[in-house]
C-alpha atoms as a PDB file:
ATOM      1  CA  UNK A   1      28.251 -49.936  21.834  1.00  0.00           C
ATOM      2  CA  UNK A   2      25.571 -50.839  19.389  1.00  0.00           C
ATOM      3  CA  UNK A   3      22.572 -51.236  21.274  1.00  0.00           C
ATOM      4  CA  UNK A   4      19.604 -50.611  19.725  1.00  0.00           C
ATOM      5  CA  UNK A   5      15.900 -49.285  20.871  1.00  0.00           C
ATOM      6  CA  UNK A   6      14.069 -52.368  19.744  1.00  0.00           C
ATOM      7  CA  UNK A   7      16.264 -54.286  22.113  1.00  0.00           C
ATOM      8  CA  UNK A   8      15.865 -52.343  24.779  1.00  0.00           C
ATOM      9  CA  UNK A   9      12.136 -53.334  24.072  1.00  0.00           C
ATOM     10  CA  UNK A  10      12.130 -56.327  23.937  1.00  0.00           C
ATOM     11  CA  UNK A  11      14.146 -56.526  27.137  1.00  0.00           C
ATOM     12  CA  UNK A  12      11.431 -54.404  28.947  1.00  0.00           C
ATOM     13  CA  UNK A  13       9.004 -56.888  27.204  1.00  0.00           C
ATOM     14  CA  UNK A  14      11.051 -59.756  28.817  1.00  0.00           C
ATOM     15  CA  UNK A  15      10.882 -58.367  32.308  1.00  0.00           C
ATOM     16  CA  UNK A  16       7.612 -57.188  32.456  1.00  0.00           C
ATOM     17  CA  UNK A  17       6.303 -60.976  31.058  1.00  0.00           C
ATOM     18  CA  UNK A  18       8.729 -62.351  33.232  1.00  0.00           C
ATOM     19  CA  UNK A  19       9.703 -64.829  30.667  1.00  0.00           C
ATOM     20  CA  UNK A  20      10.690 -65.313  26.786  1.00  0.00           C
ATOM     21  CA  UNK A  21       7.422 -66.965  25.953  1.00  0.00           C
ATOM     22  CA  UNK A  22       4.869 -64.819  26.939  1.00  0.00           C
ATOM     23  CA  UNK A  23       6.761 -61.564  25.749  1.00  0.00           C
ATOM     24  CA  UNK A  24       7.539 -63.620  22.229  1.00  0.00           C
ATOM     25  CA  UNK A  25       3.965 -63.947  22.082  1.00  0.00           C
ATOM     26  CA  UNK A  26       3.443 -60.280  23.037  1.00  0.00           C
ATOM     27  CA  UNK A  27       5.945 -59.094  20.861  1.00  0.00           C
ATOM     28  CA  UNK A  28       4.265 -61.290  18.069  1.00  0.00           C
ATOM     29  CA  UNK A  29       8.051 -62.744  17.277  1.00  0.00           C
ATOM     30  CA  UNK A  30       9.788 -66.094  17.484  1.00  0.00           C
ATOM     31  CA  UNK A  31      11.011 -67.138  20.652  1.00  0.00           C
ATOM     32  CA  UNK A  32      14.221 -67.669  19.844  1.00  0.00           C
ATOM     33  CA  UNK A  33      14.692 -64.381  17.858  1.00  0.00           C
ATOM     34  CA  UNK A  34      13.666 -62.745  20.966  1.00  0.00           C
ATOM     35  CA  UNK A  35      16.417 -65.343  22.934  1.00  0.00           C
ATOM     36  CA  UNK A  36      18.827 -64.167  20.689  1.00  0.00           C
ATOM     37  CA  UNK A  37      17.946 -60.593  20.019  1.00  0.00           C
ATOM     38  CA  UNK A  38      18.393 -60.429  24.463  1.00  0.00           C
ATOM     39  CA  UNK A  39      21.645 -62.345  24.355  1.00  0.00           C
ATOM     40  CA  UNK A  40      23.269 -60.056  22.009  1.00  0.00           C
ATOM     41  CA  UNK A  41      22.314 -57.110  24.249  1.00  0.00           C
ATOM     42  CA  UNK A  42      24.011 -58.444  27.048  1.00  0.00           C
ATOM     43  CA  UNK A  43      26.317 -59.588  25.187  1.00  0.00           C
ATOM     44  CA  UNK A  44      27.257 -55.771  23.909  1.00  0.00           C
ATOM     45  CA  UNK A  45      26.203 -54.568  27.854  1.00  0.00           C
ATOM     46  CA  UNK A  46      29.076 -57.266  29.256  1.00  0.00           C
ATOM     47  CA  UNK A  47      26.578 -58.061  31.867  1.00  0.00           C
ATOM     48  CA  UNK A  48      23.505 -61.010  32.257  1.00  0.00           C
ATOM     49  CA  UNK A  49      20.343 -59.081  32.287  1.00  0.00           C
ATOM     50  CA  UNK A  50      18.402 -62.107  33.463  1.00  0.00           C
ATOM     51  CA  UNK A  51      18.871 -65.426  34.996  1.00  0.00           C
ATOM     52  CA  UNK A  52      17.256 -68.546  33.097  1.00  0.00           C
ATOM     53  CA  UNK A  53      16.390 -71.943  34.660  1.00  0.00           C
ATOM     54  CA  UNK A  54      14.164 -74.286  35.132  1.00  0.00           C
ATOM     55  CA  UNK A  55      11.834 -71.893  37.800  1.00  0.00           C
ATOM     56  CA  UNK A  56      12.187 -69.488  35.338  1.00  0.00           C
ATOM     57  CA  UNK A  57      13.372 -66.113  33.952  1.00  0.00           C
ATOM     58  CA  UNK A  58      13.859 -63.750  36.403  1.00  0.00           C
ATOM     59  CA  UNK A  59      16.361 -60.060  36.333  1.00  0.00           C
ATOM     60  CA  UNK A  60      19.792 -60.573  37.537  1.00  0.00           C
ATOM     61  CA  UNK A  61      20.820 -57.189  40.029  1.00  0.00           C
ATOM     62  CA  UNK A  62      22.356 -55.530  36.693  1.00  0.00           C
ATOM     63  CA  UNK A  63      19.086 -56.305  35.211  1.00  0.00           C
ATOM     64  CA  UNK A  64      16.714 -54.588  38.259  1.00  0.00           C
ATOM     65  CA  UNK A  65      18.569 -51.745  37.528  1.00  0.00           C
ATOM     66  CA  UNK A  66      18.725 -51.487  33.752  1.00  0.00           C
ATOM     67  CA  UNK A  67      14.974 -51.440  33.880  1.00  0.00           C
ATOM     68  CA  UNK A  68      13.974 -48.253  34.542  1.00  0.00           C
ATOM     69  CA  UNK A  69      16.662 -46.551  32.693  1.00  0.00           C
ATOM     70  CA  UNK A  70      15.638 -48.906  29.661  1.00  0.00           C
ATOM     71  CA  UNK A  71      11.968 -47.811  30.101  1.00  0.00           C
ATOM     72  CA  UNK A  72      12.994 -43.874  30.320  1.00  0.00           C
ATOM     73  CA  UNK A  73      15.334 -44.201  27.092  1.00  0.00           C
ATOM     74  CA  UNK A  74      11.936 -45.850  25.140  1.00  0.00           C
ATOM     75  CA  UNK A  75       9.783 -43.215  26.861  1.00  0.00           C
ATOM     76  CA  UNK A  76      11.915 -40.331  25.452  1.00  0.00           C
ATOM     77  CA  UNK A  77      11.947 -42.214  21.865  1.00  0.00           C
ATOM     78  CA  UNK A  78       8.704 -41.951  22.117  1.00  0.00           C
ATOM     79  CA  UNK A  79       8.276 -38.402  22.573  1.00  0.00           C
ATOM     80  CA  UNK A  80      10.918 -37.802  20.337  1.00  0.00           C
ATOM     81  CA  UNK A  81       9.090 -39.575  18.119  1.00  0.00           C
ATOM     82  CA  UNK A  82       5.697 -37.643  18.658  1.00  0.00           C
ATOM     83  CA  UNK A  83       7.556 -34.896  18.538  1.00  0.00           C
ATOM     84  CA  UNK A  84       9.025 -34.988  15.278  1.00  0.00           C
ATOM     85  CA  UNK A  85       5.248 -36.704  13.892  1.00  0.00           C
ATOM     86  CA  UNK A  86       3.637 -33.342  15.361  1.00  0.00           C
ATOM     87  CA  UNK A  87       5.868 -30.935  13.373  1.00  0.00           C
ATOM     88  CA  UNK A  88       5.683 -33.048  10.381  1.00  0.00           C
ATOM     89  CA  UNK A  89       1.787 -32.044  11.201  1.00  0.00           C
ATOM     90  CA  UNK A  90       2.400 -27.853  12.122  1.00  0.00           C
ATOM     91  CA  UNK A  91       0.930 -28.762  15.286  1.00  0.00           C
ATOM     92  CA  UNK A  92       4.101 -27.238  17.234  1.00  0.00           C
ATOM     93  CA  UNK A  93       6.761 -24.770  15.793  1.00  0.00           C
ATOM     94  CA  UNK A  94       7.794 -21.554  15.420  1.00  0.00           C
ATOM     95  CA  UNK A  95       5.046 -18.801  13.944  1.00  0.00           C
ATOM     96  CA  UNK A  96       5.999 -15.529  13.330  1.00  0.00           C
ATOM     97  CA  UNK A  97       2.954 -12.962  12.479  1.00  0.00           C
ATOM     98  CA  UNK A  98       2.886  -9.342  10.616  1.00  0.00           C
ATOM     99  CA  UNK A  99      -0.079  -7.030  10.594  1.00  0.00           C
ATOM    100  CA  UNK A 100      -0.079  -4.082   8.784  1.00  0.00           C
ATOM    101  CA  UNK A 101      -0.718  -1.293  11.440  1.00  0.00           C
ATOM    102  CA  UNK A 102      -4.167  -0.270  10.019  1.00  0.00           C
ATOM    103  CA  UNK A 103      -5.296  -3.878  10.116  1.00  0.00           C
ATOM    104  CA  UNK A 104      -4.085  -5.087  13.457  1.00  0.00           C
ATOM    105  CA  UNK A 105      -6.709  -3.923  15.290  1.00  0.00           C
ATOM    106  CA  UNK A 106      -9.672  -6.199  13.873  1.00  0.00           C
ATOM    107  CA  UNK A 107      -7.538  -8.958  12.307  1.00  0.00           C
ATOM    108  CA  UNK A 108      -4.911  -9.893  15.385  1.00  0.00           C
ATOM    109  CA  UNK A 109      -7.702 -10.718  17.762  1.00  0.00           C
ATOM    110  CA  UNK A 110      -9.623 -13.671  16.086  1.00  0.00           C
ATOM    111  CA  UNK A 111      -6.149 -14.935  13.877  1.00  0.00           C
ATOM    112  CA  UNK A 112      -4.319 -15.325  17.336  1.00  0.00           C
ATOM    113  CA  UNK A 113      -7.460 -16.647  19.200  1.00  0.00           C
ATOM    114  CA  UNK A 114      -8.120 -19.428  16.702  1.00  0.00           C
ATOM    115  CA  UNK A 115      -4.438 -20.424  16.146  1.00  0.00           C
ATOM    116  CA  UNK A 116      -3.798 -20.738  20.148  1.00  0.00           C
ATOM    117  CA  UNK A 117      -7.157 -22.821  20.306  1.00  0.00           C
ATOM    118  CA  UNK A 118      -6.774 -25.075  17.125  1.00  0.00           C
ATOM    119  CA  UNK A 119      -2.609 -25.174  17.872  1.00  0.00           C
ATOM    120  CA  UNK A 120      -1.692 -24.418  21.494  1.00  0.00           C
ATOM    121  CA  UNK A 121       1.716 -25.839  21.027  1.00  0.00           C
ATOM    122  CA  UNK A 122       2.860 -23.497  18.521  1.00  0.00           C
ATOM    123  CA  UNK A 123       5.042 -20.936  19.609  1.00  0.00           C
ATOM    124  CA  UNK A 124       3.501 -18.119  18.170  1.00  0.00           C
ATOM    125  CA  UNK A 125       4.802 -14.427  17.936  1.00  0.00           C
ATOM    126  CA  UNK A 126       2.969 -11.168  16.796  1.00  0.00           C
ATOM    127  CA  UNK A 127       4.754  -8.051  14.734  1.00  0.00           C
ATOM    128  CA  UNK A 128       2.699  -4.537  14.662  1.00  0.00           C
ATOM    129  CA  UNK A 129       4.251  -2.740  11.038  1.00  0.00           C
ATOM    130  CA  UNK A 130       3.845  -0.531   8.545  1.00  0.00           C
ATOM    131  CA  UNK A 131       3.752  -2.016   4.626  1.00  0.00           C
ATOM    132  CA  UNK A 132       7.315  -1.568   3.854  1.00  0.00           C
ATOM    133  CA  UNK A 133       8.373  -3.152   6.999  1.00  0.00           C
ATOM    134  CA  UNK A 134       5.798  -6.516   6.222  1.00  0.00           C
ATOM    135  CA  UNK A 135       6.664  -6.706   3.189  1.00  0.00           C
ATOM    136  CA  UNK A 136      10.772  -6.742   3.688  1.00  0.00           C
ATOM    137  CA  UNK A 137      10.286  -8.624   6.506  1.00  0.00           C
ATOM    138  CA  UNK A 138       8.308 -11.563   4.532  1.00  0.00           C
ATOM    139  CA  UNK A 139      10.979 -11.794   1.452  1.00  0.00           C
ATOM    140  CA  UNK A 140      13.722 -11.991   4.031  1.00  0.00           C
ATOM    141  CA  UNK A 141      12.089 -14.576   6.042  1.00  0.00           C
ATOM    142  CA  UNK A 142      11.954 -12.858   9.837  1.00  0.00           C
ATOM    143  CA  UNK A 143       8.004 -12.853   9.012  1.00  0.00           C
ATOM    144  CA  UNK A 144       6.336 -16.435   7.661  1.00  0.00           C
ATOM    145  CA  UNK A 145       2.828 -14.513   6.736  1.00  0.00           C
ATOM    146  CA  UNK A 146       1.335 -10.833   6.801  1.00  0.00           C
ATOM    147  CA  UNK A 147      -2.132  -9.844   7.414  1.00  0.00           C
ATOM    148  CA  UNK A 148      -2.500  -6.760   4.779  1.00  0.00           C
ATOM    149  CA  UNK A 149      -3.877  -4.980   1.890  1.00  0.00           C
ATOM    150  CA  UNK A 150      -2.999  -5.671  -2.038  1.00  0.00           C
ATOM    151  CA  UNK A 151      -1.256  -4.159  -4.048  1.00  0.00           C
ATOM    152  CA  UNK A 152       2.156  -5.982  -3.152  1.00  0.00           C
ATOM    153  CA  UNK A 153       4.856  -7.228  -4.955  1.00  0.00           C
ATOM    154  CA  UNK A 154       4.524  -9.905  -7.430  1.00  0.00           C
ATOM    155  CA  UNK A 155       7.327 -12.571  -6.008  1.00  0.00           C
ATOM    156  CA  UNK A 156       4.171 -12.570  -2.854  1.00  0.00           C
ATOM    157  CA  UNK A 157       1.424 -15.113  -2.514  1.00  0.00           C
ATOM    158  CA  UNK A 158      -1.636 -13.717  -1.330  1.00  0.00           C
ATOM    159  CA  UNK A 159      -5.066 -15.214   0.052  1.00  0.00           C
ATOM    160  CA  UNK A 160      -8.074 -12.424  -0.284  1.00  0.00           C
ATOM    161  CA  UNK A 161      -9.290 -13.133   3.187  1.00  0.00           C
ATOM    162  CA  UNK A 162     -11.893  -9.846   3.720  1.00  0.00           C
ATOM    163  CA  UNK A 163     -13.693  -7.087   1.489  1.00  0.00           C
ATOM    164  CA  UNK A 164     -15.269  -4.533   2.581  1.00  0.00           C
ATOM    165  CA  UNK A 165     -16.590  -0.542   1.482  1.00  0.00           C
ATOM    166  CA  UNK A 166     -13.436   1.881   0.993  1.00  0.00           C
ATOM    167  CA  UNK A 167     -15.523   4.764   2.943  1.00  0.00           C
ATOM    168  CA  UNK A 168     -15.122   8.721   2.679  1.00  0.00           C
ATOM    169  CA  UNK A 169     -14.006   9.499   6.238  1.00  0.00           C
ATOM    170  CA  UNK A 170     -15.508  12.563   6.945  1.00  0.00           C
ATOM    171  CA  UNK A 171     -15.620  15.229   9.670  1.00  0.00           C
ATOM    172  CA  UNK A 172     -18.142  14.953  12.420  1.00  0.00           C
ATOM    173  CA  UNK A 173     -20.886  17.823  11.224  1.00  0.00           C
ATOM    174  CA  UNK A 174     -19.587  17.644   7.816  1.00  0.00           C
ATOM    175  CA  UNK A 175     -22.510  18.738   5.531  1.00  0.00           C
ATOM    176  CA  UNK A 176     -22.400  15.701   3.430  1.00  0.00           C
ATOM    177  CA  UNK A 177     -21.781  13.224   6.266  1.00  0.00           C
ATOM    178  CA  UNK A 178     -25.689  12.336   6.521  1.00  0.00           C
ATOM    179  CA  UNK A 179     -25.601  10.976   3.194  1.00  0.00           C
ATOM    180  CA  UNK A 180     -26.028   7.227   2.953  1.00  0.00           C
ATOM    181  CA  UNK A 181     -23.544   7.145   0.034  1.00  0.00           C
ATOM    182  CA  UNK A 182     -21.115   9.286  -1.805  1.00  0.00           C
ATOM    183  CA  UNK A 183     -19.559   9.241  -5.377  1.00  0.00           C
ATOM    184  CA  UNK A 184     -15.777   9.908  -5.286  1.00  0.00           C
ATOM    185  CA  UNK A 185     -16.231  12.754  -7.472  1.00  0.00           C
ATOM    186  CA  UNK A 186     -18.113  14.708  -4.657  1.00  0.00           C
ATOM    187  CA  UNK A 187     -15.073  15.254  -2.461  1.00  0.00           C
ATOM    188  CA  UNK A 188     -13.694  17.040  -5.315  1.00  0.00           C
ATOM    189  CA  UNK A 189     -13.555  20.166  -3.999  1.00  0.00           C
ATOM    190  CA  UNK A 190     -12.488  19.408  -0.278  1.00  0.00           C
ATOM    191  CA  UNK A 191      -8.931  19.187   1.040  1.00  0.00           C
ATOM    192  CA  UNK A 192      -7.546  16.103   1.925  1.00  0.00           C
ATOM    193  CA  UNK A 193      -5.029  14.764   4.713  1.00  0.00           C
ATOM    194  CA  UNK A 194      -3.219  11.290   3.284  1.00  0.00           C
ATOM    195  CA  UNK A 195      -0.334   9.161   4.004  1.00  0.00           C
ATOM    196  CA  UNK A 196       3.112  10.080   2.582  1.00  0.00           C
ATOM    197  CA  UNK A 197       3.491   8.813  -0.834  1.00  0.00           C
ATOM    198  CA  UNK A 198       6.685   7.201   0.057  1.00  0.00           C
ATOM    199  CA  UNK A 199       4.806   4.792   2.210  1.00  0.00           C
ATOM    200  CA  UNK A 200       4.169   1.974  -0.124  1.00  0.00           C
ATOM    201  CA  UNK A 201       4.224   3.425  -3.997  1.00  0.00           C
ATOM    202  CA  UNK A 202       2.168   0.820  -5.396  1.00  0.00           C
ATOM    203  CA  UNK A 203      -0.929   1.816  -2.774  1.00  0.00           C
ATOM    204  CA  UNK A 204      -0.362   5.986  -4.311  1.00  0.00           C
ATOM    205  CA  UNK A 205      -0.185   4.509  -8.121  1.00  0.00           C
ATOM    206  CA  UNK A 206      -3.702   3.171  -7.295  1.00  0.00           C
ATOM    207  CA  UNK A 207      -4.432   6.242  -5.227  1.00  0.00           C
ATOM    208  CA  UNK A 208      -3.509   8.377  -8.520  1.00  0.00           C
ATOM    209  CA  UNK A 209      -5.506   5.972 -10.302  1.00  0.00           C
ATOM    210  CA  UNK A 210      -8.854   6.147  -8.915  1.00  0.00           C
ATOM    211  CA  UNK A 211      -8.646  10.276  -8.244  1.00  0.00           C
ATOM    212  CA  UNK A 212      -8.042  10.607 -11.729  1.00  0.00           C
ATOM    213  CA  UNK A 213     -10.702   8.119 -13.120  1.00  0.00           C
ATOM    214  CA  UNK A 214     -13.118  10.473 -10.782  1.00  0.00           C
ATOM    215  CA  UNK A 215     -11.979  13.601 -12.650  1.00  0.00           C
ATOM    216  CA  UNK A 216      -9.509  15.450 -10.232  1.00  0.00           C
ATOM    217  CA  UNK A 217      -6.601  15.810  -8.402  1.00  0.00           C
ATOM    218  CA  UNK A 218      -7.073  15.539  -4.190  1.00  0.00           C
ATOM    219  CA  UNK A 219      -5.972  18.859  -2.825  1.00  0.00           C
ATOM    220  CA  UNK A 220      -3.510  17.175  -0.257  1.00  0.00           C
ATOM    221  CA  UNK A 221      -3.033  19.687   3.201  1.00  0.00           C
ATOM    222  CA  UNK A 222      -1.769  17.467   5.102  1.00  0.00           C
ATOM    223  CA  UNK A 223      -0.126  14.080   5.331  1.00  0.00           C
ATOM    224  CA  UNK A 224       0.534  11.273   7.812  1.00  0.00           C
ATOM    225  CA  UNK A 225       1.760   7.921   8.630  1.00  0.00           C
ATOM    226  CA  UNK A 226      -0.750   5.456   9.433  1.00  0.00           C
ATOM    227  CA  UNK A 227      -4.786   5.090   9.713  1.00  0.00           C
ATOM    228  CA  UNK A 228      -4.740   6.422  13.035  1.00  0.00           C
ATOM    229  CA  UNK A 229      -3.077   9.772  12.386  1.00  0.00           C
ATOM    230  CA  UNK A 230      -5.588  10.345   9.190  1.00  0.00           C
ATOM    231  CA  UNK A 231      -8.361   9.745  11.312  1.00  0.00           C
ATOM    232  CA  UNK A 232      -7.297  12.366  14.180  1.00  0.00           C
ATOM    233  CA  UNK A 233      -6.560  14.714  11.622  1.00  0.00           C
ATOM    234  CA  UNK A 234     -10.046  13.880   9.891  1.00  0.00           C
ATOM    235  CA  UNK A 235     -11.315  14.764  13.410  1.00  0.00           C
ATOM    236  CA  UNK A 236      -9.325  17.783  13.885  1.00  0.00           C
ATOM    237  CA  UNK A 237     -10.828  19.225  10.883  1.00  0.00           C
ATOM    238  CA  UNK A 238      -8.062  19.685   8.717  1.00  0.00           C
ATOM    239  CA  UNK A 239      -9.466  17.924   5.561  1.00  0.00           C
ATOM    240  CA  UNK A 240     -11.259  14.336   4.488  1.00  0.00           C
ATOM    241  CA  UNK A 241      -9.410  11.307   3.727  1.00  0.00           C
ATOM    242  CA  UNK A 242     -10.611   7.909   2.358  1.00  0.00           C
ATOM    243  CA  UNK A 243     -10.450   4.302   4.298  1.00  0.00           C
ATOM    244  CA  UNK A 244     -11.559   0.816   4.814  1.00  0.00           C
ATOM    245  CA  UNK A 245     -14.608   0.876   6.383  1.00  0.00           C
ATOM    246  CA  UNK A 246     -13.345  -1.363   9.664  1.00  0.00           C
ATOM    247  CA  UNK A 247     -10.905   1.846  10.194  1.00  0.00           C
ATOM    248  CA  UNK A 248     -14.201   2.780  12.208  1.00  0.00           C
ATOM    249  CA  UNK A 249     -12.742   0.494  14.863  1.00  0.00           C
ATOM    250  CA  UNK A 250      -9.845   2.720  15.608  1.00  0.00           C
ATOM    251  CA  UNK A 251     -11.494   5.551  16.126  1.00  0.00           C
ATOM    252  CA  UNK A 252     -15.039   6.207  16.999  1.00  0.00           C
ATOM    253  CA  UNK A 253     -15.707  10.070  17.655  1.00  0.00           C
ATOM    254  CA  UNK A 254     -15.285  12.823  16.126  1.00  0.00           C
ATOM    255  CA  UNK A 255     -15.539  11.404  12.483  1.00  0.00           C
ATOM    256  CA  UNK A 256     -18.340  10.037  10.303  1.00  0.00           C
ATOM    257  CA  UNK A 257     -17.684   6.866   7.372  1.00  0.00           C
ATOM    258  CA  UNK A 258     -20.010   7.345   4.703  1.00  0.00           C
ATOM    259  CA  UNK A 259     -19.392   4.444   1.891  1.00  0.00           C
ATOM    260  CA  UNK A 260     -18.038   5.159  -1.553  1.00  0.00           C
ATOM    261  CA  UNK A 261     -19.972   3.941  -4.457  1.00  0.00           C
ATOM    262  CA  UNK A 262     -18.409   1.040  -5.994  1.00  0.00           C
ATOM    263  CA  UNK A 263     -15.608   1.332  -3.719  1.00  0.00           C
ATOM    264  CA  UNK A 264     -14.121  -2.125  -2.228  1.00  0.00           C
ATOM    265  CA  UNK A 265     -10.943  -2.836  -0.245  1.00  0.00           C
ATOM    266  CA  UNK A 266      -9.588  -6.350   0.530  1.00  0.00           C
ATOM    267  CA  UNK A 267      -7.315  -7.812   3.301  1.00  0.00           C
ATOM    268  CA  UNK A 268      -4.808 -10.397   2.237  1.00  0.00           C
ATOM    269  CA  UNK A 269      -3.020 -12.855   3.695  1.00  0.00           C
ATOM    270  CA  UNK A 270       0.698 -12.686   2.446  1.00  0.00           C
ATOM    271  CA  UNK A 271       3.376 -15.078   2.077  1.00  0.00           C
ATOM    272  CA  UNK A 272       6.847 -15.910   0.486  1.00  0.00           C
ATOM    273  CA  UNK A 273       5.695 -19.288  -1.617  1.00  0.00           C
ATOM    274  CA  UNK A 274       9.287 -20.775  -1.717  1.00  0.00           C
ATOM    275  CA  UNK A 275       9.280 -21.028   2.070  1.00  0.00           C
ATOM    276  CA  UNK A 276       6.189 -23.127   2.385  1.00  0.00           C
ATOM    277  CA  UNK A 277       6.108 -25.621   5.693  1.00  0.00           C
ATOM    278  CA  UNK A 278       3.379 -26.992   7.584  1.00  0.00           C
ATOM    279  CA  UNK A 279       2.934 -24.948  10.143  1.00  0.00           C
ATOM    280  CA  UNK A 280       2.329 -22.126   7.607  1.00  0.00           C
ATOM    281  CA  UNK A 281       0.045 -24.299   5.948  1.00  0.00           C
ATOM    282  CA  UNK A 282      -2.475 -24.836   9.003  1.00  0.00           C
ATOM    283  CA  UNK A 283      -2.009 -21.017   9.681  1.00  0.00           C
ATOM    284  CA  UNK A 284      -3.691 -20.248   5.733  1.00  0.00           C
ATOM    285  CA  UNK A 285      -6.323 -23.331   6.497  1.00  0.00           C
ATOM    286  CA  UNK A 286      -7.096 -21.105   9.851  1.00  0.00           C
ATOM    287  CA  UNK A 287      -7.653 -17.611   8.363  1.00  0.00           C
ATOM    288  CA  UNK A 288      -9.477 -19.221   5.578  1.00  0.00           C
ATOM    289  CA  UNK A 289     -11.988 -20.727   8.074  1.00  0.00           C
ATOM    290  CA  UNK A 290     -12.655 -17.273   9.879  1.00  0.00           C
ATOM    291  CA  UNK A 291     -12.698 -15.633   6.562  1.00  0.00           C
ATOM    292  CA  UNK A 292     -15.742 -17.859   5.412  1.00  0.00           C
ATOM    293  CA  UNK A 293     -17.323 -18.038   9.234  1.00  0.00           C
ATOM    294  CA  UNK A 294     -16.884 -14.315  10.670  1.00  0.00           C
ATOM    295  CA  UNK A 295     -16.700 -11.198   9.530  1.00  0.00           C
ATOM    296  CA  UNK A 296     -13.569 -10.456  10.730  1.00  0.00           C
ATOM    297  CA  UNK A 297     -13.676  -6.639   9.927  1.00  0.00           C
ATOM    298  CA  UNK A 298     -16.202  -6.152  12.745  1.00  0.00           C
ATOM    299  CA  UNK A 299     -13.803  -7.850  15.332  1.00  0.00           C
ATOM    300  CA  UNK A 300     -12.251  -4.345  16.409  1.00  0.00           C
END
């Protein structure tokens, strides 16, 4: 069988005109193209879709029948058709989201709120991780972008989306956490609680970096994994650590962020550039809206 959509509509055309004329007119195509294009579909069918005579063109019982089913295969065409045209747009898909754990907190809630607004077709799917996790996950494709802080790897694309004061995170009652601001180089002498420097070695190198361009080595008592740890610890008393000021949105009491002097962090959105696609493409346009009308770091 080789019938074909376009005659299926111009049968349906045909039907509904209730004649060759006014649906070759319709149709914008020569009456006898249309005659022909009709008689080749019944002729491939093996029945007479219509009866033609001199009162006119009307559906034989095989055609009163065909109709609807005609109409239904076009309608799904259709869809098919907007379907596929949609996706060729990343208005629906697949969309699978990492946040680093320490950024979750302020970044998930506007990303997700403008994506199901500006896209509520896409299926859309939400991963809670630490670095090493986001960053595996995005060069082996279970993740198509990752909301978290440089340094990466170089094989990454990034988008700076956020920056904000890296902030001493200080003990509440801590005698320097009234000051407005604080030089690295006056936590010198304190001890420190920080995350394992296994986490995510190219975060320590800078780490190592920046204690040693203040003129010492952090007396480490203590580490952790993840922002929320630090801070309890921080509150517990057991030493000072150093964060991103929207940390302040995971924890509230018992600690006080006093910004470091010339101190900035930024929060990236990641991706592996060789698996570009539309849908990822509306997702950067997205967080590159909110990054230029909110300040996201205040969402938590």
């Amino acid at each position: 069988m080789s019938m074909e959509l376009r005659q299926l509509r111009y049968f349906v055309a045909v039907a509904e005109h209730l004649g060759f004329g006014r649906a070759a007119k319709h149709l914008h195509l020569a009456q006898q193209s249309l005659s022909q294009q009709i008689g080749a579909l019944e002729r491939d069918l093996g029945v007479r879709l219509f009866d033609r005579d001199t009162r006119g063109t009307r559906l034989t019982d095989a055609g009163r029948v065909f109709l609807p089913e005609a109409r239904a295969v076009l309608a799904r065409a259709d869809a098919a058709a907007s379907v596929a045209r949609r996706a060729g747009r990343g208005e629906i898909g697949r969309l699978d989201l990492a946040f680093l754990t320490s950024t979750a907190n302020y970044m998930l809630p506007p990303v997700v709120k403008a994506l199901r607004e500006r896209f509520p077709d896409l299926e859309l799917t939400t991963h809670n991780v630490p670095i090493d996790e986001l960053v595996a996950g995005l060069r082996d494709g279970r993740f198509d972008a990752g909301f978290t802080r440089p340094p990466l790897v170089p094989d990454l694309a990034t988008r700076v989306l956020t920056t904000e004061p890296v902030c001493a995170v200080l003990p509440a009652g801590h005698p320097l956490a009234g000051r407005a601001e604080l030089r690295l180089a006056d936590l010198a002498d304190e001890d420190w609680v920080l995350s394992r420097r296994g986490s995510w070695p190219p975060w320590h190198d800078k780490y190592d970096r920046d204690f040693a361009a203040a003129g010492f080595t952090p007396r480490v008592v203590q580490r952790a994994d993840g922002a929320a740890n630090l801070l309890g610890l921080v509150a517990a008393g057991v030493g000072v650590t150093r964060l991103a000021r929207s940390a302040n949105s995971i924890r509230r009491g018992g600690v006080v962020f006093v910004p470091l002097a010339g101190d900035r962090a930024d929060t990236v959105v990641a991706w592996l550039p060789d698996r570009d696609g539309p849908v990822r493409r509306n997702l950067l346009d997205v967080a590159a809206d909110l990054a230029a009308t909110a300040d996201l770091t205040r969402w938590g």
